[in-house]
Protein backbone atom coordinates (compact mmCIF):
# COMPACT_ATOMS: atom_id res chain seq x y z
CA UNK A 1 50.95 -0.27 -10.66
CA UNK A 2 52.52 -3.71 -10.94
CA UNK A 3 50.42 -6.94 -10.36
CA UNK A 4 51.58 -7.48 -7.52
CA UNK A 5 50.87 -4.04 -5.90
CA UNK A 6 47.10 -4.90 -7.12
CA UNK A 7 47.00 -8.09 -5.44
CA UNK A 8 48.15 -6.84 -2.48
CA UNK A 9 45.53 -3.96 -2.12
CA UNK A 10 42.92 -6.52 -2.83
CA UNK A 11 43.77 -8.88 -0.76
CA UNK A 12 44.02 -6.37 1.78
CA UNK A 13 40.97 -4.92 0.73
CA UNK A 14 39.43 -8.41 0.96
CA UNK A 15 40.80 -9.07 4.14
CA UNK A 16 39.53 -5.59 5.71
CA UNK A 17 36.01 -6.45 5.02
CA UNK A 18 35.82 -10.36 6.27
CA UNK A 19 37.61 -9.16 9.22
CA UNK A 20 34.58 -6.20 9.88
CA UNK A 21 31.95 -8.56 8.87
CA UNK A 22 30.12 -10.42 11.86
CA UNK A 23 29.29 -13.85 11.60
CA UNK A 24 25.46 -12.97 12.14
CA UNK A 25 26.15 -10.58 9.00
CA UNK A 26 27.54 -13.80 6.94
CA UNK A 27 24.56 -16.25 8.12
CA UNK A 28 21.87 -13.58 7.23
CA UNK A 29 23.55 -12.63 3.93
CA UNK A 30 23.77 -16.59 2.99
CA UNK A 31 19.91 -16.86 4.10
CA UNK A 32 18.81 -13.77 2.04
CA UNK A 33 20.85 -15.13 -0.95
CA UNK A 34 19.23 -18.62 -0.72
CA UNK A 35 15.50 -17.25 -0.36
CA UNK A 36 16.01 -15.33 -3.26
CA UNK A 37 17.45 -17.90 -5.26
CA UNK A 38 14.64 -20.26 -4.37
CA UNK A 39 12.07 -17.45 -5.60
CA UNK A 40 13.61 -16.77 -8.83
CA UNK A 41 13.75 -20.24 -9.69
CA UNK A 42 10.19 -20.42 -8.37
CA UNK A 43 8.73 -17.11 -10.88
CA UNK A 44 11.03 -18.95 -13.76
CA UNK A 45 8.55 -22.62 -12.96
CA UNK A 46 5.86 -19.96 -13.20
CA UNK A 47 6.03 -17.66 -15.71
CA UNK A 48 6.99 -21.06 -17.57
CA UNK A 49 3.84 -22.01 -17.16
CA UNK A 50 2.12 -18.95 -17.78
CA UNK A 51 3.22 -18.49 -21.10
CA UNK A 52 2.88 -22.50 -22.14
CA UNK A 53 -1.21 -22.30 -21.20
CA UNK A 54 -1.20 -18.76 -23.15
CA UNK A 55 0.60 -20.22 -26.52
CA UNK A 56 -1.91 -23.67 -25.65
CA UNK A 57 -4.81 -21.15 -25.58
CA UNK A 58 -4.16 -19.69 -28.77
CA UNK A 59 -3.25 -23.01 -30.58
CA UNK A 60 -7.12 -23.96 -29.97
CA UNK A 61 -8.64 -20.65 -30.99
């Protein structure tokens, strides 16, 4: 298959599912994505922190 047959059946492809998607779909999909961004980052601050008290711990012992 040339590149151009490719692009065209992803693009297509591409196009098939925005057109299916409903905007409620989109705004609940962009809301999930955010809240789980915001609690990795969140577990990252905290298992941060975790582990700098544990190695602090053991630097006293």
């Amino acid at each position: 298959m040339q590149v151009h047959g490719k692009a065209g059946t992803a693009g297509g492809t591409i196009l098939t599912v925005l057109v299916n998607l409903q905007s409620a779909d989109i705004i609940k999909t962009c809301i999930l994505a955010a809240v789980g961004a915001l609690v990795s980052f969140c577990m990252s601050l905290a298992m941060k922190w975790v582990v700098k008290k544990i190695r602090k711990k053991d630097r006293s012992s």
